[in-house]
Protein backbone atom coordinates (compact mmCIF):
# COMPACT_ATOMS: atom_id res chain seq x y z
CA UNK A 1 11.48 5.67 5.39
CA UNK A 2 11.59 4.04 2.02
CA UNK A 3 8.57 1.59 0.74
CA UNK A 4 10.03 -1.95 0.63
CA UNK A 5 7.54 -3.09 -1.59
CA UNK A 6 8.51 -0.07 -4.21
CA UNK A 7 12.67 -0.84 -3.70
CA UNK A 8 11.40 -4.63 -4.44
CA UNK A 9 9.10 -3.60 -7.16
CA UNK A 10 12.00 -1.62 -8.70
CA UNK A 11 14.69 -4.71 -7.88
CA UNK A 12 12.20 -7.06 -9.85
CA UNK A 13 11.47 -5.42 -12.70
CA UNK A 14 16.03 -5.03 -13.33
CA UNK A 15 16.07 -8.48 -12.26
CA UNK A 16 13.48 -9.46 -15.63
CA UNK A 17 15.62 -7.38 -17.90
CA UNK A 18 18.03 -9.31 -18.11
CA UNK A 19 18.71 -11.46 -20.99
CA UNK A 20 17.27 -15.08 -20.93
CA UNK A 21 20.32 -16.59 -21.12
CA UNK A 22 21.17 -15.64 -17.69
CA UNK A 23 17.84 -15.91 -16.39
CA UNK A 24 19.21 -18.43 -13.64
CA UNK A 25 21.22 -15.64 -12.15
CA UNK A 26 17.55 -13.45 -11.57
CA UNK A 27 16.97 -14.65 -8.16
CA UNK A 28 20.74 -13.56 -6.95
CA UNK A 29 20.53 -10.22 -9.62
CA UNK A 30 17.21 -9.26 -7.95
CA UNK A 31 18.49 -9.42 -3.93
CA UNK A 32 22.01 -7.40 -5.22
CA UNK A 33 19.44 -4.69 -6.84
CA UNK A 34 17.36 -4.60 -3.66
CA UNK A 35 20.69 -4.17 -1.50
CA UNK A 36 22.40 -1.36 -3.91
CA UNK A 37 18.97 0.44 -4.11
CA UNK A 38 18.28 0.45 -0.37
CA UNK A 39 22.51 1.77 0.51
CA UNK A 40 22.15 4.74 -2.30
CA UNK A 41 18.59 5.51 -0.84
CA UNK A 42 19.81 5.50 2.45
CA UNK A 43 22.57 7.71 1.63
CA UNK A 44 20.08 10.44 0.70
CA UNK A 45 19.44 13.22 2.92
CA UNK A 46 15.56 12.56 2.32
CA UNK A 47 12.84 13.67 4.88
CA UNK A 48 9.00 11.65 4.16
CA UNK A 49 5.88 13.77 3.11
CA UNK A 50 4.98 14.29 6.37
CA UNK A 51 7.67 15.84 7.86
CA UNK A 52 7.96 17.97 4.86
CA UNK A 53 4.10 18.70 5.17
CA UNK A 54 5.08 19.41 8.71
CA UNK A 55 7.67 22.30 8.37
CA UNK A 56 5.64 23.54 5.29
CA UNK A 57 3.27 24.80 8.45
CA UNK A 58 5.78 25.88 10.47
CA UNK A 59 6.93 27.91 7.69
CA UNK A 60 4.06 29.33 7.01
CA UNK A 61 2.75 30.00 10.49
CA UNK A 62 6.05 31.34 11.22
CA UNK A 63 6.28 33.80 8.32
CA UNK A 64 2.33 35.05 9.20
CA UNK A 65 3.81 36.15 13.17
CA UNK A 66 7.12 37.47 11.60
CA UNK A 67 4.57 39.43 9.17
CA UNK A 68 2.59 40.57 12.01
CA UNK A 69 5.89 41.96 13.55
CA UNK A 70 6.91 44.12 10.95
CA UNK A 71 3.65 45.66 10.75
CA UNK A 72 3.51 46.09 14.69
CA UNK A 73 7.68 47.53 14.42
CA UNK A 74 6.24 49.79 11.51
CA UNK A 75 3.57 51.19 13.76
CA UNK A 76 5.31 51.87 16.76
CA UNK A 77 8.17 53.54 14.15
CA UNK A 78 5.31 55.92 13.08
CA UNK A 79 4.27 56.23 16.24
CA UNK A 80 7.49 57.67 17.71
CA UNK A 81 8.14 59.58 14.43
CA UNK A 82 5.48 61.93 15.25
CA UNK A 83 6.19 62.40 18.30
CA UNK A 84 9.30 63.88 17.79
C-alpha cells in the first residue's frame, strides 16, 4: 500500500541527521527508522488513491440516481395531490 522506496527515502534521510560522531550507528539507525515507519503506517486506516478515486464515483453516481428519485417521489406526490 505504502511506497518502499518513499518509507526508505524517509528512513535515509533520519539516518544522515544524525550527528557524525555516531555516524557508525547509520546503517542500524536507518533499518530501525524503516521498521517504526512501516508499523505506524500500517496502523493507519489508509485506503490508496484509487480506491478513494473509486468510491468518489460511486458517490457521485449514487447521489445523481438518489437525485433522480426525489424528483420522480416529488412528481408522483403532485400527481396524487391533484387528484384528490
Amino acid at each position: 500500500m505504502f511506497d518502499p522506496k518513499a518509507i526508505d527515502d524517509i528512513a535515509n534521510r533520519l539516518a544522515s541527521a544524525i550527528p557524525p560522531g555516531l555516524s557508525n550507528l547509520k546503517d542500524d539507525l536507518e533499518k530501525t527508522f524503516q521498521a517504526i515507519l512501516q508499523g505506524a503506517l500500517s496502523k493507519l486506516d489508509l485506503v490508496t488513491r484509487e480506491e478513494f478515486e473509486v468510491q468518489k464515483m460511486v458517490l457521485a453516481k449514487t447521489r445523481s440516481k438518489l437525485e433522480d428519485l426525489e424528483k420522480r417521489v416529488s412528481a408522483m406526490e403532485g400527481t396524487v395531490l391533484n387528484k384528490e
